[in-house]
C-alpha atoms as a PDB file:
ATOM      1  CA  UNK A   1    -106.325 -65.708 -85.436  1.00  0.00           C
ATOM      2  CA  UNK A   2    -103.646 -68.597 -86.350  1.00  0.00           C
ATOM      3  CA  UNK A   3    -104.632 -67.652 -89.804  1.00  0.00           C
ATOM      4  CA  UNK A   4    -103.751 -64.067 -89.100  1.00  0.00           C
ATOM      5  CA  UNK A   5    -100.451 -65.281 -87.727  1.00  0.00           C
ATOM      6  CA  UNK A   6     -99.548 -67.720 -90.798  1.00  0.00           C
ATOM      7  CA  UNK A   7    -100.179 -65.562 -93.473  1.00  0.00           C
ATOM      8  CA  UNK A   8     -98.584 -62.822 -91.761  1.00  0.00           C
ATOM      9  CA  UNK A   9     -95.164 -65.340 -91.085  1.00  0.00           C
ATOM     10  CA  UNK A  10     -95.403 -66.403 -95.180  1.00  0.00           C
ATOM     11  CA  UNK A  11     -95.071 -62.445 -95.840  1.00  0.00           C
ATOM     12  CA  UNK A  12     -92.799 -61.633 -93.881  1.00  0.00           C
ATOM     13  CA  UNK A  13     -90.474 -64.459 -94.849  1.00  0.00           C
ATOM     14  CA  UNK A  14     -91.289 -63.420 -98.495  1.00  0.00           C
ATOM     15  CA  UNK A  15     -90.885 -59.944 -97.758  1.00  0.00           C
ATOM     16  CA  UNK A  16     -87.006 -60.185 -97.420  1.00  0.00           C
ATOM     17  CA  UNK A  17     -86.699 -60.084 -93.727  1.00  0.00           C
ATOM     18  CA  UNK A  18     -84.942 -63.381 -94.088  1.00  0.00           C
ATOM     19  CA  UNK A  19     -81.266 -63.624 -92.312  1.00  0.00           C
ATOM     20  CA  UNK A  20     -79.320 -60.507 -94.071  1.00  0.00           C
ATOM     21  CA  UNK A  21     -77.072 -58.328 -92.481  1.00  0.00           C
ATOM     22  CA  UNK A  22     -79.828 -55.473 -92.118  1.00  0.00           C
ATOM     23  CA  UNK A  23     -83.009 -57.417 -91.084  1.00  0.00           C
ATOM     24  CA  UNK A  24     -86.175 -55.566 -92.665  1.00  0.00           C
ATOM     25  CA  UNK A  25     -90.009 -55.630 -91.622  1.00  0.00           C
ATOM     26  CA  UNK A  26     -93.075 -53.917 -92.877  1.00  0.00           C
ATOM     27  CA  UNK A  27     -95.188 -51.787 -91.140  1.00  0.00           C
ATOM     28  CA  UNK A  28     -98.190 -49.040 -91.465  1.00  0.00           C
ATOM     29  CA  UNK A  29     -98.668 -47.198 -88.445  1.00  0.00           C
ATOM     30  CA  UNK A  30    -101.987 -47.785 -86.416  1.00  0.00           C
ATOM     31  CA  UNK A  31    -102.679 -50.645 -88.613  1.00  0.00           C
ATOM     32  CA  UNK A  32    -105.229 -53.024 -87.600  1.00  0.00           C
ATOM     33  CA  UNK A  33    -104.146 -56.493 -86.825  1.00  0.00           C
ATOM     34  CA  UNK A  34    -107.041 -57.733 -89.286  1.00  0.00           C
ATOM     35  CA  UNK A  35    -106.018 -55.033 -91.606  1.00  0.00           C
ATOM     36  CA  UNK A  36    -102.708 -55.835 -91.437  1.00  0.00           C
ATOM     37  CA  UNK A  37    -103.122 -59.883 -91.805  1.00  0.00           C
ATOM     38  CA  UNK A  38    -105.387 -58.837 -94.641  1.00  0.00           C
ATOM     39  CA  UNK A  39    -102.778 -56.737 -96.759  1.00  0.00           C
ATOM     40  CA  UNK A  40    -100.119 -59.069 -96.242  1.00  0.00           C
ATOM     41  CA  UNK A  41    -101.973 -62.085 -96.675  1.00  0.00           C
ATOM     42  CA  UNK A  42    -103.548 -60.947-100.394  1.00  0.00           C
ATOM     43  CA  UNK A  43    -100.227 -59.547-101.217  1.00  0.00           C
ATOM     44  CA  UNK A  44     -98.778 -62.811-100.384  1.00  0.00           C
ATOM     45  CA  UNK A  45    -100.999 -64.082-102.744  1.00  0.00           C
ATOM     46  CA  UNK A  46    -100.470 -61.733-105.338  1.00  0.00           C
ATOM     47  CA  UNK A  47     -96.824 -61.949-104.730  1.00  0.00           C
ATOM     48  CA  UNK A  48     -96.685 -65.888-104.964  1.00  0.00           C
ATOM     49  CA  UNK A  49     -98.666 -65.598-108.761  1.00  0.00           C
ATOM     50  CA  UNK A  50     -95.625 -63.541-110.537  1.00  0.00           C
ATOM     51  CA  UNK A  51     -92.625 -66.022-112.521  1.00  0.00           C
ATOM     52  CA  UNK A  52     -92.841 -69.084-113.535  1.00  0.00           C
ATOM     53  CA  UNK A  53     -93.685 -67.975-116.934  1.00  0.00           C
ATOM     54  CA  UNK A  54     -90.977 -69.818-119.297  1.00  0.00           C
ATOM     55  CA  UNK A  55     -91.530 -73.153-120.505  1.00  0.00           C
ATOM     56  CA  UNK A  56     -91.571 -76.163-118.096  1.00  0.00           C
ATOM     57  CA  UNK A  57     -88.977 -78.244-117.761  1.00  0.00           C
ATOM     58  CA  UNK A  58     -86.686 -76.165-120.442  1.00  0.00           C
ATOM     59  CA  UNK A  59     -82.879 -75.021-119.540  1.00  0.00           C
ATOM     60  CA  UNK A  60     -79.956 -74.088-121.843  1.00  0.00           C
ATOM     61  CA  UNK A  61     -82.654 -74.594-124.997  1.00  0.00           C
ATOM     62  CA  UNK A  62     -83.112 -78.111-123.817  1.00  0.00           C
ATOM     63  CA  UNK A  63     -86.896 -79.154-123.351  1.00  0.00           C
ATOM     64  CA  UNK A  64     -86.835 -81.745-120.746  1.00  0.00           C
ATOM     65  CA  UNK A  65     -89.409 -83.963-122.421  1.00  0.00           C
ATOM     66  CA  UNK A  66     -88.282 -86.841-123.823  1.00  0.00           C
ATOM     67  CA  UNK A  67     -88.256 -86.565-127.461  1.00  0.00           C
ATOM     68  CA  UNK A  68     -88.147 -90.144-128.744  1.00  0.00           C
ATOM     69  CA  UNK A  69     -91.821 -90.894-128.536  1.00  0.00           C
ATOM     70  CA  UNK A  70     -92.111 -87.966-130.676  1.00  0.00           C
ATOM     71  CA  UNK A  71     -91.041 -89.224-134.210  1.00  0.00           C
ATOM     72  CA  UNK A  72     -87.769 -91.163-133.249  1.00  0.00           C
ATOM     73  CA  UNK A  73     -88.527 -94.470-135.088  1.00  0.00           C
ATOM     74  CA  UNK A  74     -85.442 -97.060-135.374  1.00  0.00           C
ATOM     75  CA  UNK A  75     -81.988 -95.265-136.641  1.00  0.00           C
ATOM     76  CA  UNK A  76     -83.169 -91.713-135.441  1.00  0.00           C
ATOM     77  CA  UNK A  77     -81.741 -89.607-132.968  1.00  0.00           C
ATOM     78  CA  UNK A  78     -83.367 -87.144-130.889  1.00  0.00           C
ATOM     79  CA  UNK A  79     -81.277 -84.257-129.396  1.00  0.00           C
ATOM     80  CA  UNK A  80     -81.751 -85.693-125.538  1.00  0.00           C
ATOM     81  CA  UNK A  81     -81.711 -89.384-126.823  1.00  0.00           C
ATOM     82  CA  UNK A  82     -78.189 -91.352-126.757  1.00  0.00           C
ATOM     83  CA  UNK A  83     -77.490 -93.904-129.104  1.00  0.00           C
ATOM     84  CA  UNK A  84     -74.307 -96.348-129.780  1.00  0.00           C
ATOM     85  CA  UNK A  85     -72.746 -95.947-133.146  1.00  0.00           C
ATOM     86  CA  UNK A  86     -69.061 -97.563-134.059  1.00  0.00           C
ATOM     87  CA  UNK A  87     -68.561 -97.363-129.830  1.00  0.00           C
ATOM     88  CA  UNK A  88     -69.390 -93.835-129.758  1.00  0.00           C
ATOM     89  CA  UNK A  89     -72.137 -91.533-128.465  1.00  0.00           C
ATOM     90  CA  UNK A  90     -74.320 -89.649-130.227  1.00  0.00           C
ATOM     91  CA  UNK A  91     -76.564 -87.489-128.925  1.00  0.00           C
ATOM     92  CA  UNK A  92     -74.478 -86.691-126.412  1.00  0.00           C
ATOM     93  CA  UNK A  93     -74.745 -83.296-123.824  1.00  0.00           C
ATOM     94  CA  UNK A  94     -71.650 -82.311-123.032  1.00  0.00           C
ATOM     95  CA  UNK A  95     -70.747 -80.943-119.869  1.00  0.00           C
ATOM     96  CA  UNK A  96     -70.560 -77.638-121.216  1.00  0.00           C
ATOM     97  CA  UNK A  97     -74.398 -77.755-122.866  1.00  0.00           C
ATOM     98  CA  UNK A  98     -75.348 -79.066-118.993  1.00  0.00           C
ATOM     99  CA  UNK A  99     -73.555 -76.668-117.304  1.00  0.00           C
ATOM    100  CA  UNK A 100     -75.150 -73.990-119.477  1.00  0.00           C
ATOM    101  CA  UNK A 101     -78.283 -75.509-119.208  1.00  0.00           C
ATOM    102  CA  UNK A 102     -78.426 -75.330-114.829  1.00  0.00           C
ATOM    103  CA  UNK A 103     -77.281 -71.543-115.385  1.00  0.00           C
ATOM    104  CA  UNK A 104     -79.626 -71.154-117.827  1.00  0.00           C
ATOM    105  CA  UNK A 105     -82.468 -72.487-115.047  1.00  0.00           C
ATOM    106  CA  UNK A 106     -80.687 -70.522-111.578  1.00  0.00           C
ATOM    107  CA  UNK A 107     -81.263 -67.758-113.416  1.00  0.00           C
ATOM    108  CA  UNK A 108     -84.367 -68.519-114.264  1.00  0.00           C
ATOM    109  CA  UNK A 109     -85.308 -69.014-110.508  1.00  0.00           C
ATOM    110  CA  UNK A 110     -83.724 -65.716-109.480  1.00  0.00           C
ATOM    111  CA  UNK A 111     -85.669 -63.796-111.709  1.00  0.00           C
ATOM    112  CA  UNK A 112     -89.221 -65.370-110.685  1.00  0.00           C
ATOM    113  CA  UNK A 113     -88.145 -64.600-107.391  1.00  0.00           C
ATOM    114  CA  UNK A 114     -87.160 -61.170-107.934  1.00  0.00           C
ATOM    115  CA  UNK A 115     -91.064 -60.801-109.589  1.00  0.00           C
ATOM    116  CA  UNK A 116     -92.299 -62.201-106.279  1.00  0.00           C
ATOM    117  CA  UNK A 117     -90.604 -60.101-104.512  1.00  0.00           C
ATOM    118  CA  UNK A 118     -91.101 -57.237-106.654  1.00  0.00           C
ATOM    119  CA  UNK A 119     -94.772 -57.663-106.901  1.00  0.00           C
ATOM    120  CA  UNK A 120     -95.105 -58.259-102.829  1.00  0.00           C
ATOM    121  CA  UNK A 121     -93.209 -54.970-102.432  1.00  0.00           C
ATOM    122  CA  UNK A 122     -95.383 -53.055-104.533  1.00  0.00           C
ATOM    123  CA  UNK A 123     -98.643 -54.293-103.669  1.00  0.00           C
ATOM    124  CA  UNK A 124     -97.757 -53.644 -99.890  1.00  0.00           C
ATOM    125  CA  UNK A 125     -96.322 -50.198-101.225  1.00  0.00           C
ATOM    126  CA  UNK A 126     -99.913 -49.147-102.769  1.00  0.00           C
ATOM    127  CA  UNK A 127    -101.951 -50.520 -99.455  1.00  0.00           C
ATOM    128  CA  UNK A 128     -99.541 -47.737 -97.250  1.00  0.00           C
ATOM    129  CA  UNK A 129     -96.931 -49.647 -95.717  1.00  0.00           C
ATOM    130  CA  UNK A 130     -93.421 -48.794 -95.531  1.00  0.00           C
ATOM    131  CA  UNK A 131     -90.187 -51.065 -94.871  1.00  0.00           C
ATOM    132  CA  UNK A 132     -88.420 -50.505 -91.865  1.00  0.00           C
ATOM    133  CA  UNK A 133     -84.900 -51.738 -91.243  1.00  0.00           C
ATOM    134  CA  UNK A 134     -85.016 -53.670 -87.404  1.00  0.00           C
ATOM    135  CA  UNK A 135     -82.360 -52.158 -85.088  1.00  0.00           C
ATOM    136  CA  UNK A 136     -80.075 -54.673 -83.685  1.00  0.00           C
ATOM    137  CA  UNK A 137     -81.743 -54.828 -80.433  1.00  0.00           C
ATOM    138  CA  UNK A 138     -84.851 -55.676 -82.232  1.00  0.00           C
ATOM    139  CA  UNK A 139     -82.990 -58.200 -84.624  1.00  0.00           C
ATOM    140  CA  UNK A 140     -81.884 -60.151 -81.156  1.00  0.00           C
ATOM    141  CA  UNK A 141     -85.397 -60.332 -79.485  1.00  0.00           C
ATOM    142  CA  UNK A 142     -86.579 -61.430 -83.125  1.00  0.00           C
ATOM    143  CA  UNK A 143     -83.994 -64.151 -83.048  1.00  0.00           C
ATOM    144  CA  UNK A 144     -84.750 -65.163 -79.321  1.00  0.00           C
ATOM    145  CA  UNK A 145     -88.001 -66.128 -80.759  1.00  0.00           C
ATOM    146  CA  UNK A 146     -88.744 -69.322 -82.788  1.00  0.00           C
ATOM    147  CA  UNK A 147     -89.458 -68.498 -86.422  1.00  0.00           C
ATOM    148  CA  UNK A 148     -92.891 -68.418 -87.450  1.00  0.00           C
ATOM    149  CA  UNK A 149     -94.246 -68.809 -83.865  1.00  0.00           C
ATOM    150  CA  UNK A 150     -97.117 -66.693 -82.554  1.00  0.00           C
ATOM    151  CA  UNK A 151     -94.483 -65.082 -80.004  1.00  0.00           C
ATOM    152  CA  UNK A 152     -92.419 -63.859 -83.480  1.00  0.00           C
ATOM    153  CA  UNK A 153     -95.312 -63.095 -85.818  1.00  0.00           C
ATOM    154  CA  UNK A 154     -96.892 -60.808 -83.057  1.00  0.00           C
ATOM    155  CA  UNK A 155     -93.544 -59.237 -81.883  1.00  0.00           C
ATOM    156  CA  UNK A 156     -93.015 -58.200 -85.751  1.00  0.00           C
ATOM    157  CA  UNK A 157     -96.732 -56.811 -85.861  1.00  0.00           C
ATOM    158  CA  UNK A 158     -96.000 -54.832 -82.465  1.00  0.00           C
ATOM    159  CA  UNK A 159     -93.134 -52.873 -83.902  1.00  0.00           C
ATOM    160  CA  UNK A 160     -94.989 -52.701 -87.563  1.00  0.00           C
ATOM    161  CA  UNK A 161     -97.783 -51.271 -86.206  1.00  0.00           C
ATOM    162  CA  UNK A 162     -96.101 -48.537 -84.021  1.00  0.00           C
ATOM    163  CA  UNK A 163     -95.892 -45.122 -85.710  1.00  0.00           C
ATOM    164  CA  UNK A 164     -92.628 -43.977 -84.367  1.00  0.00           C
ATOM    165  CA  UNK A 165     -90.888 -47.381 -84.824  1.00  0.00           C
ATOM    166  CA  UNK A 166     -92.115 -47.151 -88.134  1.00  0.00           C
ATOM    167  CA  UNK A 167     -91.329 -43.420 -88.610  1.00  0.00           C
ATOM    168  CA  UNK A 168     -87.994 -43.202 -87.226  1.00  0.00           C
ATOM    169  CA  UNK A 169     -86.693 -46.877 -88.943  1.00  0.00           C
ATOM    170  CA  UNK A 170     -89.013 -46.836 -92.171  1.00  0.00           C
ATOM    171  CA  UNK A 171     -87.795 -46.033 -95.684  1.00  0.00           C
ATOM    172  CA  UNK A 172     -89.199 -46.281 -98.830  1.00  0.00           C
ATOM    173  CA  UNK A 173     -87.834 -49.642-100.470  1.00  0.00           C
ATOM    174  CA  UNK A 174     -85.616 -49.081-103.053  1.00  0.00           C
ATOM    175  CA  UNK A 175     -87.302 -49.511-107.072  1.00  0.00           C
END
């Protein structure tokens, strides 16, 4: 049953009811609660496999390995590698090249994210759930509760299980 509840908490968190103006759950009404810790727990799963895919520690067209071991023998620069030369250095990133390279990586995170989030959405989508936007009322008694407790996790699976909550505040998530 704490199983249930955990997976259940890590997809719901993942799932994008996070704090945003217009809190959102999923539901599928009449749902099972081992149906329903089932679906959300494999497309957790599913969800938590997508990004990731570009080359470890790269950003800006950097790799983050340290090149010198690599063929950098006495008098040769690598690009990452800083040397001294008539008080000078060589080798040098400048703050532009780092700059570009931490954009280069956020943006890298956001879209990995936006695949797990994707991915979560559609693989709940194909199982016969629907998102439903929380009414305010909802929102409060959701916020009352401790995150990721039992009281939470079973208050969101009460209103994600009930048809007309579901029908009446449910929508289709946006492609």
């Amino acid at each position: 049953m704490k199983a249930f509840i955990l997976i259940s908490g890590i997809a719901i968190v993942a799932s994008g009811c996070a704090t945003t103006a217009q809190q959102k759950a999923w539901g599928k009404p009449g749902v099972s609660k081992t149906d329903y810790g089932t679906d959300l727990g494999m497309c957790t799963g599913i969800a938590s496999m997508q990004g990731g895919e570009g080359p470890a520690n790269t950003a800006g067209g950097i790799n983050g390995r340290n090149n010198s071991a690599a063929g950098g023998g006495a008098g040769q620069s690598s690009p990452g590698v800083s040397t001294v030369a008539n008080g000078t250095y060589q080798g040098m990133a400048s703050s532009d090249f780092a700059n570009r390279a931490a954009n280069q990586q956020r943006t890298q995170q956001m879209t990995d994210q936006r695949a797990r989030e994707d991915a979560l959405k559609s693989c709940l989508v194909e199982r016969g759930y629907l998102e439903f936007v929380l009414t305010p009322e909802q929102n409060a008694h959701l916020a009352s509760l401790p995150k990721g407790s039992n009281e939470y996790l079973e208050y969101l699976y009460k209103l994600g299980s009930d048809a007309e909550i579901v029908g009446k505040q449910g929508h289709a998530p946006a492609k």
